[in-house]
Protein backbone atom coordinates (compact mmCIF):
# COMPACT_ATOMS: atom_id res chain seq x y z
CA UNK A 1 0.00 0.00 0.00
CA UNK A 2 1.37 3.24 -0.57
CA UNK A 3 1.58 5.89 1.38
CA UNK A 4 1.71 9.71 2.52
CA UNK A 5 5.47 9.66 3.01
CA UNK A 6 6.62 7.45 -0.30
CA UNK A 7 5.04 10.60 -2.08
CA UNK A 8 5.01 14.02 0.28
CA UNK A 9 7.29 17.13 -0.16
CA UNK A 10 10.28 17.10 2.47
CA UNK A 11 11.88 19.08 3.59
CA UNK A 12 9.12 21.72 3.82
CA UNK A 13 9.80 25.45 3.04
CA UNK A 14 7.84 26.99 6.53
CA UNK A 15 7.54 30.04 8.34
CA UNK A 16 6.92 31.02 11.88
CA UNK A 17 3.73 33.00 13.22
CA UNK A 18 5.47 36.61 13.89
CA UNK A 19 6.78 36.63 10.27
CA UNK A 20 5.14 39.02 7.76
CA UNK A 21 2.73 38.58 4.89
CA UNK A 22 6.14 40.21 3.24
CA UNK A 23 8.21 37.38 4.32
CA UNK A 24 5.46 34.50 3.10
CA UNK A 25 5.06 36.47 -0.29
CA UNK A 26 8.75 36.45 -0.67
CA UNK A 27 9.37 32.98 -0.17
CA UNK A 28 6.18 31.66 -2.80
CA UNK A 29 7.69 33.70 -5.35
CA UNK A 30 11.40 32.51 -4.64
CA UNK A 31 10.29 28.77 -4.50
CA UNK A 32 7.18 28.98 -6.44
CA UNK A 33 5.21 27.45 -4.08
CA UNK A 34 1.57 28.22 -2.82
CA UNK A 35 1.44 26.66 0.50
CA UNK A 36 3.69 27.75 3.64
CA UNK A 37 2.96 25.69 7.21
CA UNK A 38 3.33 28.05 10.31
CA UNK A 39 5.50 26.56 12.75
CA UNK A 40 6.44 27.25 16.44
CA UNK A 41 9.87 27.64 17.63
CA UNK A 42 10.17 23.91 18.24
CA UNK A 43 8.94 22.67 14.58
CA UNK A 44 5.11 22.01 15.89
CA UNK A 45 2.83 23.36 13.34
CA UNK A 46 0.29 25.58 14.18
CA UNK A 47 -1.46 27.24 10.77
CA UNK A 48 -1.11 27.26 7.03
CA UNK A 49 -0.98 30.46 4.73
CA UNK A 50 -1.99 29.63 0.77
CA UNK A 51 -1.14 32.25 -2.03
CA UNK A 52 -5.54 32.97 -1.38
CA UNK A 53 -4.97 33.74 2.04
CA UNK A 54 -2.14 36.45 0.82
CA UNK A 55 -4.01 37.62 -2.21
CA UNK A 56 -6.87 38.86 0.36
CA UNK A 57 -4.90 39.93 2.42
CA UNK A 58 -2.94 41.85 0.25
CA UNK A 59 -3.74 45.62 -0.64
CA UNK A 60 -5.52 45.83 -4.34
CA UNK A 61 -3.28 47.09 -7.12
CA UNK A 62 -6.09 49.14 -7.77
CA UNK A 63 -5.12 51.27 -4.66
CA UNK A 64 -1.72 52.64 -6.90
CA UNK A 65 0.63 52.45 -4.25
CA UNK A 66 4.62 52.05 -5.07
CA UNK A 67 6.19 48.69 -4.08
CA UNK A 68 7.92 50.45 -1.46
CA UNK A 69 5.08 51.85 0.33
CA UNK A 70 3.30 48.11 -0.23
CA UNK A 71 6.38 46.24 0.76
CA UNK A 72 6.52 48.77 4.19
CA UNK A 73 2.53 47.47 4.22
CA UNK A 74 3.50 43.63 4.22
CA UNK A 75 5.91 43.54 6.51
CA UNK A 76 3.87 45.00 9.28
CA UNK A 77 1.47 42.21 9.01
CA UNK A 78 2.46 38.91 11.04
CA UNK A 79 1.04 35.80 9.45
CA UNK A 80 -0.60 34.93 12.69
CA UNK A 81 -3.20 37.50 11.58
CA UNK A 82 -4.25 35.97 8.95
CA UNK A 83 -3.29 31.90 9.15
CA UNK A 84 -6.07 29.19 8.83
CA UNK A 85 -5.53 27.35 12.35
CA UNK A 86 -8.13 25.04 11.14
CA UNK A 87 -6.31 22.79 9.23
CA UNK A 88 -6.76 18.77 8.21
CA UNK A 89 -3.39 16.93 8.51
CA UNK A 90 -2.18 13.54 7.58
CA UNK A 91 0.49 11.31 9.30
CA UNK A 92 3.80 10.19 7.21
CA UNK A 93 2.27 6.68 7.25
CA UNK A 94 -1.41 7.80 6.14
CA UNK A 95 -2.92 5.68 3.25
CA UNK A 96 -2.12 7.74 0.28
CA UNK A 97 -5.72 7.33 -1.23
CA UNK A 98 -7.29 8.40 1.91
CA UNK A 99 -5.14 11.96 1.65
CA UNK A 100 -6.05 12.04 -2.38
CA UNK A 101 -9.59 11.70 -0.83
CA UNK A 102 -9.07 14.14 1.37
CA UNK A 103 -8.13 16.78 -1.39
CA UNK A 104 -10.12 15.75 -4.13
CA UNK A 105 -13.42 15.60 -1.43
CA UNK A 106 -12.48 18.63 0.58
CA UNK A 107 -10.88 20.99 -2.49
CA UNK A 108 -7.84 21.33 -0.32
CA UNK A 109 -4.50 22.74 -2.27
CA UNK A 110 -2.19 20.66 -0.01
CA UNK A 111 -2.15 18.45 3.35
CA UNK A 112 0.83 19.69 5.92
CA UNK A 113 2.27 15.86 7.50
CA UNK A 114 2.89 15.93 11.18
CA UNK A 115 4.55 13.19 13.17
CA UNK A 116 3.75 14.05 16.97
CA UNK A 117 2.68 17.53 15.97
CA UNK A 118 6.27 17.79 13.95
CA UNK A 119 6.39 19.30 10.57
CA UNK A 120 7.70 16.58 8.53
CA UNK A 121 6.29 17.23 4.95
CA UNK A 122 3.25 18.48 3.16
CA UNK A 123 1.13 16.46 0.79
CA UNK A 124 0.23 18.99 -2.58
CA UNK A 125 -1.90 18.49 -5.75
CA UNK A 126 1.57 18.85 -7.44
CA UNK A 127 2.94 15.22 -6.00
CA UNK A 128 -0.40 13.55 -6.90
CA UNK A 129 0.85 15.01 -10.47
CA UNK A 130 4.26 13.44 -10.21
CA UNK A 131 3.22 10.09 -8.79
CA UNK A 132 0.24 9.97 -12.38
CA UNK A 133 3.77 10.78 -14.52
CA UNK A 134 5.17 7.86 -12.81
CA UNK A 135 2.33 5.42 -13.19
CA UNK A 136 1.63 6.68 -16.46
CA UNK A 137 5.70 5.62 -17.45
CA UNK A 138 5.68 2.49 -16.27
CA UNK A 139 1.93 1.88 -18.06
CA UNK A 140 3.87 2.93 -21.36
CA UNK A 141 6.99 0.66 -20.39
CA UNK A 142 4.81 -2.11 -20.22
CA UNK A 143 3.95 -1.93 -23.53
């Protein structure tokens, strides 16, 4: 049977709660990601922020400010302002089709992976992708 950790994303690019909606824009764009965990100082997670949460939280272009003056704007908000704390999580040895349940049932983007509260990974639509390239392969070697 497979499962959560044969296929999750680890290490896992996180941030902590007093960083700024600066800091979690930053680090999508430099990783192209769309999913940051929150962590506490001892690697327990505690909230997710998704490129949605940052888009509404996130002054309008339509207001015409310089990047400056909306950079100065993002870094004065902390992330704990504006994380989902309500989260669904799956455990490194989770059934894999249970989590692709999960997201396909629930519309979710991505499933953080704790062990014992821990951080280990996070489960995204993007490895679901990977792991059909790899069945699709192997369908194709066979014949």
């Amino acid at each position: 049977m497979l499962r959560v950790k044969d296929w999750m994303s680890s290490p896992v690019h996180s941030l902590q709660e007093n960083e700024s909606l600066h800091a979690a824009r930053d680090l999508m764009d430099l990783h192209r990601i769309r999913h940051i965990p929150i962590v506490d100082m001892d690697n327990n997670f505690i909230g997710l922020i998704t490129h949605r949460d940052l888009l509404s939280a996130t002054i309008s272009e339509l207001a015409e400010l310089d990047s400056e003056t909306r950079k100065e704007i993002d870094s004065g908000i902390p992330l704990r302002e504006i994380m989902n704390t309500d989260v669904r999580t799956v455990e490194p040895d989770s059934n894999l089709k249970d989590a692709a349940q999960l997201l396909l049932n629930h519309k979710y983007g991505c499933l953080p992976v704790l062990d014992n509260d821990q951080l280990v990974g996070i489960l995204t639509e993007a490895d679901f992708l990977k792991l059909t390239i790899t069945l699709i392969e192997a369908l194709n070697e066979e014949q």
